[in-house]
C-alpha atoms as a PDB file:
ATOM      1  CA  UNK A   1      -0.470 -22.761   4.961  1.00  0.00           C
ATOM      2  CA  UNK A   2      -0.291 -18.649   4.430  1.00  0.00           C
ATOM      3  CA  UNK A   3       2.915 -17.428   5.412  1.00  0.00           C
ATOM      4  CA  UNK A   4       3.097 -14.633   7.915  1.00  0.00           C
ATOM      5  CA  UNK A   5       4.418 -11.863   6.164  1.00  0.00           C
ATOM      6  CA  UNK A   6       6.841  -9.419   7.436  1.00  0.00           C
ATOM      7  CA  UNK A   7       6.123  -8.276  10.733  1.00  0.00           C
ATOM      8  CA  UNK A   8       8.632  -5.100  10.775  1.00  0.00           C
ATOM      9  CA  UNK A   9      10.392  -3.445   8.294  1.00  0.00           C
ATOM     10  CA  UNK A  10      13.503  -2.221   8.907  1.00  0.00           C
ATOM     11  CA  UNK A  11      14.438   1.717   7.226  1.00  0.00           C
ATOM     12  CA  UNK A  12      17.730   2.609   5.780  1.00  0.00           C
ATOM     13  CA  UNK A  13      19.413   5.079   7.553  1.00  0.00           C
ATOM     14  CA  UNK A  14      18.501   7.991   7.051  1.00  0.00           C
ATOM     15  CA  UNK A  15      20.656  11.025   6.744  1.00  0.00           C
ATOM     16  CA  UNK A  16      19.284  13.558   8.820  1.00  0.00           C
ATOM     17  CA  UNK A  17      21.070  17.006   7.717  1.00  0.00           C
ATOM     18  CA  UNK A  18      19.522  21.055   8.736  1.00  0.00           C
ATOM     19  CA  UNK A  19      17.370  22.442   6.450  1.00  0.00           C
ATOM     20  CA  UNK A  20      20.686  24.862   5.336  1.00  0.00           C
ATOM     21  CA  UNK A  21      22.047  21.917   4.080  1.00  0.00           C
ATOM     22  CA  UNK A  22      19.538  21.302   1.324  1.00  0.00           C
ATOM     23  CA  UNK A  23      21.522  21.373  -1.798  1.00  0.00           C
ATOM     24  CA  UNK A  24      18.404  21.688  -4.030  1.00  0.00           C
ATOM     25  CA  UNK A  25      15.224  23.946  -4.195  1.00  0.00           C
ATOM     26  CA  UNK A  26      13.942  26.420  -1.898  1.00  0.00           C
ATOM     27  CA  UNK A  27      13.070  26.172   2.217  1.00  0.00           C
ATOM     28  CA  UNK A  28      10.679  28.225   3.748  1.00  0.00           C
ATOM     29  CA  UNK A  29       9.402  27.629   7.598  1.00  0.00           C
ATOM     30  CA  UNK A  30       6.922  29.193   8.945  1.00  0.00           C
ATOM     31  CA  UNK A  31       6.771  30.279  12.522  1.00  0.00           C
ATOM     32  CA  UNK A  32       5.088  28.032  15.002  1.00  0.00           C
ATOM     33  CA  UNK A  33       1.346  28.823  15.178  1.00  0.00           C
ATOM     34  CA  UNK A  34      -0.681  27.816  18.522  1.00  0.00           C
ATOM     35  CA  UNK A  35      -3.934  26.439  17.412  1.00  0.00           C
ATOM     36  CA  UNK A  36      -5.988  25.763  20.473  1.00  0.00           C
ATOM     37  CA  UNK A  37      -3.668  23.341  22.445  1.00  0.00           C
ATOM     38  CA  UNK A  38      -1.699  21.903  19.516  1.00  0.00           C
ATOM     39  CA  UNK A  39       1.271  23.862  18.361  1.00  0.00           C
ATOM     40  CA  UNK A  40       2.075  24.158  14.031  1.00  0.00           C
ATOM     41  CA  UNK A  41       4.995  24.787  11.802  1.00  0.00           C
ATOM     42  CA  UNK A  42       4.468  24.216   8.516  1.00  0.00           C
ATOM     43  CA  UNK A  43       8.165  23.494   6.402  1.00  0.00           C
ATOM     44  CA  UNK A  44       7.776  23.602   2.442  1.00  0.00           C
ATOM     45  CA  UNK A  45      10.414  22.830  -0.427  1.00  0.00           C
ATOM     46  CA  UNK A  46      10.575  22.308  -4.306  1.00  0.00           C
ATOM     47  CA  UNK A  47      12.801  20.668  -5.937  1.00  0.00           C
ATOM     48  CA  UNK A  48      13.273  20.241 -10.141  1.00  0.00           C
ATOM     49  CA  UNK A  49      12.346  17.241 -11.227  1.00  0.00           C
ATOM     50  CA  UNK A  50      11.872  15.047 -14.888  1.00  0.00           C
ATOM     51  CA  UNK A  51       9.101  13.595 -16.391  1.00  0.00           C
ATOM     52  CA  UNK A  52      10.013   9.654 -15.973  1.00  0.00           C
ATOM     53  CA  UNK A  53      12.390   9.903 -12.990  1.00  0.00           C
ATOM     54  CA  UNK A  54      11.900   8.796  -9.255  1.00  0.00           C
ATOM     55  CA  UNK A  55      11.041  10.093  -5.875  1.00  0.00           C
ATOM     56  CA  UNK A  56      12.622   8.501  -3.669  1.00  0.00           C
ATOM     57  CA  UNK A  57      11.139   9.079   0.220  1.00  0.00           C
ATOM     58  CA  UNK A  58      12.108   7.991   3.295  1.00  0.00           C
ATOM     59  CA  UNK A  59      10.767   8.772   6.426  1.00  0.00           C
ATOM     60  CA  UNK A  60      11.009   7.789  10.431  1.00  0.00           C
ATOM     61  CA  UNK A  61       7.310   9.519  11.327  1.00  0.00           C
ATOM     62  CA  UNK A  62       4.302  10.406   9.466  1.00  0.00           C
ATOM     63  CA  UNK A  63       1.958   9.805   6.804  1.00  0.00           C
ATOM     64  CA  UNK A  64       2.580  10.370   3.300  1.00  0.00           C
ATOM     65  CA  UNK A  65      -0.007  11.890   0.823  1.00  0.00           C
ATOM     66  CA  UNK A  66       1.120  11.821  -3.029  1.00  0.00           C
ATOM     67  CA  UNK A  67      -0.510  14.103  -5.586  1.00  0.00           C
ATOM     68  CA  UNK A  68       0.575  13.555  -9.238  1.00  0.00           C
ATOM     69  CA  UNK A  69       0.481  17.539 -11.322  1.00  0.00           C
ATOM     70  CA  UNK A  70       1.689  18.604 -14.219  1.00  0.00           C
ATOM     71  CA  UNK A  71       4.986  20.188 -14.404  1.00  0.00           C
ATOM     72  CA  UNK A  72       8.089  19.398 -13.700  1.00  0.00           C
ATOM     73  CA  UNK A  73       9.139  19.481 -10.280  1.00  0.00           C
ATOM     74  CA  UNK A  74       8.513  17.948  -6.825  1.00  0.00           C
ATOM     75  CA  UNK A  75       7.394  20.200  -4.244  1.00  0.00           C
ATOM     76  CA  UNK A  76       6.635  19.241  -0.860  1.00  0.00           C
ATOM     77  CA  UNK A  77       4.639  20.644   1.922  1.00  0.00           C
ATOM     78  CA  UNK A  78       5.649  19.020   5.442  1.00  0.00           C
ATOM     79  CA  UNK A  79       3.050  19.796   8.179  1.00  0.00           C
ATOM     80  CA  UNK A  80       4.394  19.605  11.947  1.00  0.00           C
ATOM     81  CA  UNK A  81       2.255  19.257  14.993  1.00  0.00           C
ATOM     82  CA  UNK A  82       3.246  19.213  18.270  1.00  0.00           C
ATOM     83  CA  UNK A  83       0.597  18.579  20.920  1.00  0.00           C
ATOM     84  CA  UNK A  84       1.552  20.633  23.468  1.00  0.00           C
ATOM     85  CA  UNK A  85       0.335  23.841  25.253  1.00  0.00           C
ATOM     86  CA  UNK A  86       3.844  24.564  25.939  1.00  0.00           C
ATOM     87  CA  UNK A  87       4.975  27.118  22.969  1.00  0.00           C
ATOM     88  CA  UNK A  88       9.256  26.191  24.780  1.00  0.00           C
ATOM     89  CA  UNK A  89       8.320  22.644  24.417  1.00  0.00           C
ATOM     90  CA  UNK A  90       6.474  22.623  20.577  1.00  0.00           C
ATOM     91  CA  UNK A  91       9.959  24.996  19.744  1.00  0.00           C
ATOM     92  CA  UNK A  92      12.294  22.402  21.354  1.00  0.00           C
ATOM     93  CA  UNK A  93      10.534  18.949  19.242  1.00  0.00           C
ATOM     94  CA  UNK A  94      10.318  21.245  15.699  1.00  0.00           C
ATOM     95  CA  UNK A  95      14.145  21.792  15.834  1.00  0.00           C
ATOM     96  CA  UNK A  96      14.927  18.338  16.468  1.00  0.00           C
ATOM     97  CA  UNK A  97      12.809  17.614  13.434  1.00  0.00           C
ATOM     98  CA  UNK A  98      15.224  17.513  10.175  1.00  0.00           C
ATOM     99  CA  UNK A  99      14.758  16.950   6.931  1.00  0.00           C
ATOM    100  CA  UNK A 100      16.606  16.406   3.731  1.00  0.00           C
ATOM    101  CA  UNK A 101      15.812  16.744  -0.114  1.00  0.00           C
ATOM    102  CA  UNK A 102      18.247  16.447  -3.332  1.00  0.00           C
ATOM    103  CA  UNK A 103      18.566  15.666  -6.323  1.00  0.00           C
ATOM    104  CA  UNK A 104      18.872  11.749  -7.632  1.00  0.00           C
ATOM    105  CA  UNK A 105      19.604  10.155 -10.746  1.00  0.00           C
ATOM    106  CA  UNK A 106      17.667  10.798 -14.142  1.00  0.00           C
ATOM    107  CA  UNK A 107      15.307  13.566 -13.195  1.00  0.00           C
ATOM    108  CA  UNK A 108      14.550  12.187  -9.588  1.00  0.00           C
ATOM    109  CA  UNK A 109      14.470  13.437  -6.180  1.00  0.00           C
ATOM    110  CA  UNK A 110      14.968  12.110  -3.132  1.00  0.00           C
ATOM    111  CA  UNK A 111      13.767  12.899   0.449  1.00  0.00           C
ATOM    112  CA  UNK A 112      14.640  11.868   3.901  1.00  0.00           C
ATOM    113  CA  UNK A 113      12.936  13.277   7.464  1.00  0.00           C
ATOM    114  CA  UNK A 114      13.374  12.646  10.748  1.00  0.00           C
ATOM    115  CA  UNK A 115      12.047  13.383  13.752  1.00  0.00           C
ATOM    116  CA  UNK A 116      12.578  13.426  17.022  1.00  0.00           C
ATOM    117  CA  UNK A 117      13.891   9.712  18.625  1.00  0.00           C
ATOM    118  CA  UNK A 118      11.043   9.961  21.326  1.00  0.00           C
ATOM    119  CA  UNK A 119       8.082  10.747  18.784  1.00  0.00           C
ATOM    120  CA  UNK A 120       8.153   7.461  17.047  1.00  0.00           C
ATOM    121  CA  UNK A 121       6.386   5.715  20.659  1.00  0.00           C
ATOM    122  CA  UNK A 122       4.154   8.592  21.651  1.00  0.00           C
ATOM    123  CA  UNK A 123       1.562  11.356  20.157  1.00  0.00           C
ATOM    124  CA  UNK A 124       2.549  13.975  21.600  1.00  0.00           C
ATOM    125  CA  UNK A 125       4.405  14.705  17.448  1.00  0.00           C
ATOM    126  CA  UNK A 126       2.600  14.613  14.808  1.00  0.00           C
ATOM    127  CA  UNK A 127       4.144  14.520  10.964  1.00  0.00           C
ATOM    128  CA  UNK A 128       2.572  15.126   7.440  1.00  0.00           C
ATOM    129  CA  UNK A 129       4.257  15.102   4.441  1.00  0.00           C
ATOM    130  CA  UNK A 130       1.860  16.206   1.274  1.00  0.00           C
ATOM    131  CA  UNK A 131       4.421  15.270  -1.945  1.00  0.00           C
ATOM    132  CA  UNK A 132       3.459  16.738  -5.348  1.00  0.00           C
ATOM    133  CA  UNK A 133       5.143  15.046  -8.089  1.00  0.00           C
ATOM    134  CA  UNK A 134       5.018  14.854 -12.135  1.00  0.00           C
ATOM    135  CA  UNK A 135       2.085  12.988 -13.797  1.00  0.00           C
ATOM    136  CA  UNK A 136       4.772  10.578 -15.235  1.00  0.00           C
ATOM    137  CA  UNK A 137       6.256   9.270 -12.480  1.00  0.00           C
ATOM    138  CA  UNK A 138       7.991   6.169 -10.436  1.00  0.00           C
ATOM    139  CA  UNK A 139       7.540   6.282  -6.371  1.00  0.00           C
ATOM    140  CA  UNK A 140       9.288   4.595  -3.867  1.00  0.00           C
ATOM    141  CA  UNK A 141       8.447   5.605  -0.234  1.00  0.00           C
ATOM    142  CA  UNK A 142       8.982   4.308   2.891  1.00  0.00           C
ATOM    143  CA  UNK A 143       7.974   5.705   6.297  1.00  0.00           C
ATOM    144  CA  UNK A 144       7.856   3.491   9.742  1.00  0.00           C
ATOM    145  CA  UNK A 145       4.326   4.925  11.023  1.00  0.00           C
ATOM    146  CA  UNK A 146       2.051   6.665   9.082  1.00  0.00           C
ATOM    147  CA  UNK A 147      -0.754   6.344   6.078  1.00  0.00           C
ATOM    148  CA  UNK A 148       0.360   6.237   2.452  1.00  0.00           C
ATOM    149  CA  UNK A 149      -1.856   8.024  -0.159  1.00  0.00           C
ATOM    150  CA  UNK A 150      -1.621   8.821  -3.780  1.00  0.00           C
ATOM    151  CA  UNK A 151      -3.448   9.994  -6.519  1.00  0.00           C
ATOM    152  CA  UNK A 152      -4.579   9.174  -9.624  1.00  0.00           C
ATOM    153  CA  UNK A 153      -3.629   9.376 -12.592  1.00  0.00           C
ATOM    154  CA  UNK A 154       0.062   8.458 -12.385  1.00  0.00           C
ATOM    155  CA  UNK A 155       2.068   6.984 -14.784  1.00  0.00           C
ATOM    156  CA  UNK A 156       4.770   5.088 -13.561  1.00  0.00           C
ATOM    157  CA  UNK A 157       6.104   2.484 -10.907  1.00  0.00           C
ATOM    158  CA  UNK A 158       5.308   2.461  -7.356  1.00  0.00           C
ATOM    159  CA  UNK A 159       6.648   0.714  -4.270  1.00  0.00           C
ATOM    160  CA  UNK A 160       4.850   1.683  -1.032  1.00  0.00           C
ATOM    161  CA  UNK A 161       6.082   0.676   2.540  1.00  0.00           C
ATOM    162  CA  UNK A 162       4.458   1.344   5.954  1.00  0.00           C
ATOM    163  CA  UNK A 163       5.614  -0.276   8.910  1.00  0.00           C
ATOM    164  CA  UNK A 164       1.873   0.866  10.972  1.00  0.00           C
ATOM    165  CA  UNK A 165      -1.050   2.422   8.733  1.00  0.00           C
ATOM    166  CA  UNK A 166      -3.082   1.896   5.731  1.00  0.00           C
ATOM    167  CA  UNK A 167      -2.242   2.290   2.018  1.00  0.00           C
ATOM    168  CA  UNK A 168      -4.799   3.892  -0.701  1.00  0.00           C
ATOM    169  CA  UNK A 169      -4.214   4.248  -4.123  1.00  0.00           C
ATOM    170  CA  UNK A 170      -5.612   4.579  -7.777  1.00  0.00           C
ATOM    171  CA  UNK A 171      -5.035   4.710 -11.498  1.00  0.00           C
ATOM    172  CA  UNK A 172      -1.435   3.265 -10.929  1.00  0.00           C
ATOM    173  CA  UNK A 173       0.064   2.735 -14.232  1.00  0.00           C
ATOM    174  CA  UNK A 174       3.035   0.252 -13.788  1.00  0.00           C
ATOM    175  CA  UNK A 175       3.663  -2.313 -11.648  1.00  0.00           C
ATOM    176  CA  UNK A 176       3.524  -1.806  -7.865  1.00  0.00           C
ATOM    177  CA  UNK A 177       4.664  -3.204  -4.306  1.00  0.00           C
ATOM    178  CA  UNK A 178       2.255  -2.386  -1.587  1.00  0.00           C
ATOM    179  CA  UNK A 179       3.188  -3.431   1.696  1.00  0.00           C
ATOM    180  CA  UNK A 180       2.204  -2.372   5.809  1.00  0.00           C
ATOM    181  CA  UNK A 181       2.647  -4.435   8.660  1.00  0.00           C
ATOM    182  CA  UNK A 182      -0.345  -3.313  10.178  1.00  0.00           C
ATOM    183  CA  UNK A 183      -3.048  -1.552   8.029  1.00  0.00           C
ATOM    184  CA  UNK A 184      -5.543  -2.400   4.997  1.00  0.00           C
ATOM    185  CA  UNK A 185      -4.838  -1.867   1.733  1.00  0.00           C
ATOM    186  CA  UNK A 186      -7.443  -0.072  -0.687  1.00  0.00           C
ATOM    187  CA  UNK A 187      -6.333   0.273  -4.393  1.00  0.00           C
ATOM    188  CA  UNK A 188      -8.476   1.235  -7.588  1.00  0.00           C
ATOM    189  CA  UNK A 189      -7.622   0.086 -10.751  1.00  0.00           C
ATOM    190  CA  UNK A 190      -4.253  -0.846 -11.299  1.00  0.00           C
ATOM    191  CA  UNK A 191      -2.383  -1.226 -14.802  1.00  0.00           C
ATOM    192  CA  UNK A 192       0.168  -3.428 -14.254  1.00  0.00           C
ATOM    193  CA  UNK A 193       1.678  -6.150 -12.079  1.00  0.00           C
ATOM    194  CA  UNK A 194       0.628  -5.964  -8.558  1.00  0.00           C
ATOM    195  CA  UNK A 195       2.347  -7.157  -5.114  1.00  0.00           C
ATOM    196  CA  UNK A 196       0.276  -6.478  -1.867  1.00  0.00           C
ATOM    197  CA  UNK A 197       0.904  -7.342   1.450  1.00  0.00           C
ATOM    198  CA  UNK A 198      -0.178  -7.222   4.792  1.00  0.00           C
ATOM    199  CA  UNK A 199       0.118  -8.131   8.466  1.00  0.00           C
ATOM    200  CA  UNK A 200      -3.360  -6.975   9.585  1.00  0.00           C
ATOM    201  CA  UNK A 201      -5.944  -5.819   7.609  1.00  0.00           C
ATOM    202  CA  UNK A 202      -8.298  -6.252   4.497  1.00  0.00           C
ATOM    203  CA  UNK A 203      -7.271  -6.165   1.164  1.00  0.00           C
ATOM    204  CA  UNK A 204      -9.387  -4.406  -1.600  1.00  0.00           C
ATOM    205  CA  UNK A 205      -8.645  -3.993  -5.386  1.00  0.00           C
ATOM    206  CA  UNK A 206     -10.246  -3.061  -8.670  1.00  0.00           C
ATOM    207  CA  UNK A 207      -9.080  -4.658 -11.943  1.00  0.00           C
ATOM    208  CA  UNK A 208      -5.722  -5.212 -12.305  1.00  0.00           C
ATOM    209  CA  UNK A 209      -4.286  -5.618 -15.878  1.00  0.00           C
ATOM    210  CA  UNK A 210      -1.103  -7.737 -15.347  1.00  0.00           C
ATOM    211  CA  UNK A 211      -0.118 -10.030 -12.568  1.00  0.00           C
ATOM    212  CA  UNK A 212      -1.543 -10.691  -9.012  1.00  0.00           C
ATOM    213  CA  UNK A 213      -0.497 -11.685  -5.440  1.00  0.00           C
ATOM    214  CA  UNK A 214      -2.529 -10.693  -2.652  1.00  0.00           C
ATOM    215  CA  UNK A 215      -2.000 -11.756   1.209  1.00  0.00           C
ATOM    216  CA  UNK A 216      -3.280 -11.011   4.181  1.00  0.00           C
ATOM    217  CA  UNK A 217      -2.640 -12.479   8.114  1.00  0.00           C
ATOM    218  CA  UNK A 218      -5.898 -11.242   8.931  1.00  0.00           C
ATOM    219  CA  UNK A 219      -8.919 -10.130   6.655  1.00  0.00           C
ATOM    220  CA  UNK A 220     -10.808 -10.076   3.846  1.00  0.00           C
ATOM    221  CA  UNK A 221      -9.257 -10.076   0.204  1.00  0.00           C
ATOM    222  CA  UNK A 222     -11.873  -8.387  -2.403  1.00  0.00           C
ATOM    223  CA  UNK A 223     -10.743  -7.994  -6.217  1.00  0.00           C
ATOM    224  CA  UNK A 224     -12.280  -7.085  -9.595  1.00  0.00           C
ATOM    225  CA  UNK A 225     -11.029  -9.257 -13.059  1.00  0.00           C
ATOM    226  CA  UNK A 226      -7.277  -9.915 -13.087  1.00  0.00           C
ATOM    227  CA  UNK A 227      -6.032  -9.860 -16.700  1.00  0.00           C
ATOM    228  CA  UNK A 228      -3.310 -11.993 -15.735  1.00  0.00           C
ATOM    229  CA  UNK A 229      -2.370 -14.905 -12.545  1.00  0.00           C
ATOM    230  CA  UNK A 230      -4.062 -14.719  -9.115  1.00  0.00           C
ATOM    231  CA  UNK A 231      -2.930 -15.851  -5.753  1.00  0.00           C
ATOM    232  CA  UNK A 232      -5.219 -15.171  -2.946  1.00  0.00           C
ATOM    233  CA  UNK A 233      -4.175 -15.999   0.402  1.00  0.00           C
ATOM    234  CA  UNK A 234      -5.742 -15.157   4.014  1.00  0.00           C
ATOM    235  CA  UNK A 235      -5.162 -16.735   7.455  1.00  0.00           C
ATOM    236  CA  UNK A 236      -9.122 -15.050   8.254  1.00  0.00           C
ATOM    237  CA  UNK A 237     -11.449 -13.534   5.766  1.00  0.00           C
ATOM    238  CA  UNK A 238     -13.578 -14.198   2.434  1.00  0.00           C
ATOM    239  CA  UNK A 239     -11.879 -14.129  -0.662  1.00  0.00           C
ATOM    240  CA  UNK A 240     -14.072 -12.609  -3.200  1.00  0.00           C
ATOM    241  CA  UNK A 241     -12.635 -12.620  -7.456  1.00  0.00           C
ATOM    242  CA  UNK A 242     -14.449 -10.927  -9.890  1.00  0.00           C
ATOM    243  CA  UNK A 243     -12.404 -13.198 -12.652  1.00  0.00           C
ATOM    244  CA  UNK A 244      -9.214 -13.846 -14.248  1.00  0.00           C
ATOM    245  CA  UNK A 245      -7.402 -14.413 -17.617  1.00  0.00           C
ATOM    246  CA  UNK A 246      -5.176 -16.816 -15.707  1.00  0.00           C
ATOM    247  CA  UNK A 247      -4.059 -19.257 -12.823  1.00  0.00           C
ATOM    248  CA  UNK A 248      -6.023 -18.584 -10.058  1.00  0.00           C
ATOM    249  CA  UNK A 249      -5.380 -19.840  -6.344  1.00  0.00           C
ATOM    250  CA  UNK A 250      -7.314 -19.044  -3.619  1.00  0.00           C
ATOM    251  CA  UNK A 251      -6.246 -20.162   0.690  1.00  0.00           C
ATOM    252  CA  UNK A 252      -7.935 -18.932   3.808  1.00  0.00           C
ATOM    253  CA  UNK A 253      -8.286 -20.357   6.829  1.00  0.00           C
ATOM    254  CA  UNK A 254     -11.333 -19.155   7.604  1.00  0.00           C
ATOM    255  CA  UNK A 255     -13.677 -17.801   5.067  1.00  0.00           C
ATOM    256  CA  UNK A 256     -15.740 -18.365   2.026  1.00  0.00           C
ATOM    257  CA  UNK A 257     -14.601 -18.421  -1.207  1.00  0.00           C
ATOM    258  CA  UNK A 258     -16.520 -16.642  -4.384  1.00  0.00           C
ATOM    259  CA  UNK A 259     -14.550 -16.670  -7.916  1.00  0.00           C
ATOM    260  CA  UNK A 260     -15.898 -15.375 -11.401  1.00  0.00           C
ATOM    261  CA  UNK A 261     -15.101 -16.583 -14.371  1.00  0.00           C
ATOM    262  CA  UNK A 262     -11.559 -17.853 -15.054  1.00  0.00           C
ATOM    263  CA  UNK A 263      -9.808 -18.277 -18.230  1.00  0.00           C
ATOM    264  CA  UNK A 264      -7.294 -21.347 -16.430  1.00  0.00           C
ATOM    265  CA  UNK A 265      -6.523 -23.159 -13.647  1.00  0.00           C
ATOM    266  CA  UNK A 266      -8.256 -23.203 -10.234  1.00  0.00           C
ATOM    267  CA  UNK A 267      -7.321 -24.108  -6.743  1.00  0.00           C
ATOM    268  CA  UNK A 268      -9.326 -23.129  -4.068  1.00  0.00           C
ATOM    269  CA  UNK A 269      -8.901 -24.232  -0.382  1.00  0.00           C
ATOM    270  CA  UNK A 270     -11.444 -23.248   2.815  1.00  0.00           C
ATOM    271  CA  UNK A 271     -10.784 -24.603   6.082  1.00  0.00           C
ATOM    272  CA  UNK A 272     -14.399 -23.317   6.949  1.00  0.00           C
ATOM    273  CA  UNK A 273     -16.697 -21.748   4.539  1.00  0.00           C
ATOM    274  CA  UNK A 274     -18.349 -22.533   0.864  1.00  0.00           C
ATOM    275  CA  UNK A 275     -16.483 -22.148  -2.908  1.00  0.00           C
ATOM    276  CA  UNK A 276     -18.556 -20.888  -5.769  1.00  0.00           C
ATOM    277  CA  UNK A 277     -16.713 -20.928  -8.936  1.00  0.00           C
ATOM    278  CA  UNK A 278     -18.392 -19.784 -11.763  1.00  0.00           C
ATOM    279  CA  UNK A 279     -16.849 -20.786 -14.766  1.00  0.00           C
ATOM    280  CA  UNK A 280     -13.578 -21.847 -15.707  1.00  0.00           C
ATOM    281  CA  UNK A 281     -11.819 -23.324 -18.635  1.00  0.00           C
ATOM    282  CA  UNK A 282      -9.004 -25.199 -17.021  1.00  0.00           C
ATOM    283  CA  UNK A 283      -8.482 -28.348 -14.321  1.00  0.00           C
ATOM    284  CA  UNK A 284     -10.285 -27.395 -10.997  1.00  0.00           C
ATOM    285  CA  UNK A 285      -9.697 -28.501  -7.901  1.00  0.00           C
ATOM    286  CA  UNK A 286     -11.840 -27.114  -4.829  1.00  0.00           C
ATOM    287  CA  UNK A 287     -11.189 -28.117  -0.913  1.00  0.00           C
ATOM    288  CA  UNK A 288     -13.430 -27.229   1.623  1.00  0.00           C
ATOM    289  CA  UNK A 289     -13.329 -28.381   5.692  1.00  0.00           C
ATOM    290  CA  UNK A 290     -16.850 -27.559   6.218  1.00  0.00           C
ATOM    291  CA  UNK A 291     -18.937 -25.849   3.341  1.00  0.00           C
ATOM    292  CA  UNK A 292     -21.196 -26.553   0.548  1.00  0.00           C
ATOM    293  CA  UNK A 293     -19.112 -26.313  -3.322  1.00  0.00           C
ATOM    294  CA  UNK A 294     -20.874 -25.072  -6.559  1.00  0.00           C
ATOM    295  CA  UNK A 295     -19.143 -25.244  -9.377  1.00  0.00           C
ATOM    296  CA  UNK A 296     -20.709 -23.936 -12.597  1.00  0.00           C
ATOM    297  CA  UNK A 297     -19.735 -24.073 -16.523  1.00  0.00           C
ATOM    298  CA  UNK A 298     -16.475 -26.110 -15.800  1.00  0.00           C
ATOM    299  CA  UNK A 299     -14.632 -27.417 -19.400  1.00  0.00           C
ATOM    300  CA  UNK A 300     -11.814 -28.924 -17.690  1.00  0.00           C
ATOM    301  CA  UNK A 301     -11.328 -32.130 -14.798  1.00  0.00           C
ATOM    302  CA  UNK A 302     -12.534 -31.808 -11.251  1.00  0.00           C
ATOM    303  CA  UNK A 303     -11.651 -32.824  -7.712  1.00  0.00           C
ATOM    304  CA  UNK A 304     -13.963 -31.557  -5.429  1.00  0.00           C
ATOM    305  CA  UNK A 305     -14.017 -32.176  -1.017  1.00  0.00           C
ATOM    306  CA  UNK A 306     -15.868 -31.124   1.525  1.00  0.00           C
ATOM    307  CA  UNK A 307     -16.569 -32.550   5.123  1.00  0.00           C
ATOM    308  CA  UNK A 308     -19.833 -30.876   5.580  1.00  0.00           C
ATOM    309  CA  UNK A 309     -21.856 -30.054   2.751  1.00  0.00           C
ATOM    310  CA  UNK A 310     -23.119 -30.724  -0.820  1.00  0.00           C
ATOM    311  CA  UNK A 311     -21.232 -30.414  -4.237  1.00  0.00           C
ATOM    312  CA  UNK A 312     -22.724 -29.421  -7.089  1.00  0.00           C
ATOM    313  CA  UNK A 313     -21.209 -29.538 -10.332  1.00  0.00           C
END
């Protein structure tokens, strides 16, 4: 049975303090700017920063765009919108909007925004925050409603956390935690152990050199050769593997199941669709509720079921 994964994710608490307050790098805010009958103001900071440390980002509104350059220092350009044609009105939501950045232990920097209490359940305030940060580099951001983006190449750790859009990322370097409670998740190739997660969405990822544990609640899962372990699991979708060095197990409730070669173990489950497996070197054991199962170039034991459909092995 897939187990529902975390339906809302709970921030820290943020400390909110005025831009004054900022007791590292440089401010500068722009003055508001009407463009047609959206109102902008445009807030951007940097910050030193090491080679190797973290940024640490936090953040009640917005999405979050990550672009890894070399230097060292983390500069960030924060891009306000306020959907208004009332210039008293865009003024009034911009000053409520505060946001925080300092530095943290070994070389990092962290950052915490938030806006006003009302924006979080309407549109009427939008929030971008476009992070650049060292090429060697560990990430851990949060925000409760917004995209998550970064780019590649970047060396380093990465934990990434929305509570309502979609994460993208790739040419991660080190192991990384990617989790929304409502969005798909779209990775490249990653180079170390991965953890993704979501509540609503599709799941889509290149090779991955270490580890693996993918789930969705609802939609497809879709990855390239796994160096290490796999576990697969959807409530509704196909699960598609391009291969794996190790233990592979595939669940979904609803969906067909298609697995490359495999250098160990296999369990795959289908509550309604077909299992291919094409090769594997360990014990295999394939379940379907209502499919077909072809299993090709198999060196180790086999239980095959199905309720409806042929095996072929």
């Amino acid at each position: 049975m897939v187990t529902r994964p975390l339906q809302t994710i709970v921030l820290s608490a943020l400390i909110a303090l005025p831009l004054a307050a900022l007791d590292t790098g440089s401010i500068k805010r722009s003055e508001p700017e009407r463009r047609g009958r959206v109102w902008e103001e445009r807030v951007e900071f940097e910050a030193p920063a090491e080679e190797g440390g973290r940024l640490l980002l936090r953040a009640s509104n917005g999405g979050v765009s990550i672009h890894p350059q070399p230097g060292e220092k983390v500069g960030c350009v924060v891009t306000l919108r306020a959907h208004t044609a009332d210039e008293a009105e865009a003024r009034r939501l911009f000053d409520m909007y505060q946001v925080s950045a300092r530095a943290a232990d070994s070389g990092g920097v962290k950052i915490t925004s938030q806006s006003p209490p009302h924006a979080l359940h309407g549109t009427n305030f939008e929030v971008l925050l476009q992070v650049a940060v060292p090429q060697t580099y560990n990430l851990d951001v949060v925000t409760q409603s917004g995209d998550i983006s970064v780019d590649e190449p970047l060396k380093g750790d990465a934990r990434l956390t929305t509570a309502g859009g979609d994460v993208r990322a790739s040419g991660l370097s080190g192991a990384a935690k990617i989790e929304t409670a409502g969005g798909s998740i779209i990775l490249g190739n990653m180079g170390g152990d991965l953890v993704a997660e979501t509540a609503g969405g599709s799941i889509h990822v290149g090779e991955v050199q270490g580890d693996a544990r993918l789930q969705t609640f609802g939609g497809e899962i879709v990855t390239g050769t796994v160096k290490g372990a796999l576990k697969a699991e959807t409530a509704g979708g196909d699960i598609t593997v391009g291969g794996a060095g190790g233990e592979v197990a595939a669940q979904t409730a609803g969906g067909q199941i298609h697995i490359g070669a495999t250098g160990g173990t296999v369990r795959a489950e289908t509550a309604g669709g077909s299992i291919r497996l094409q090769s594997s070197r360990g014990r295999v054991v394939a379940e379907t509720a209502g499919g077909s199962i072809d299993l090709l170039s198999i060196a180790g034991g086999v239980r095959a079921s199905t309720a409806a459909g042929r095996i072929l092995a």
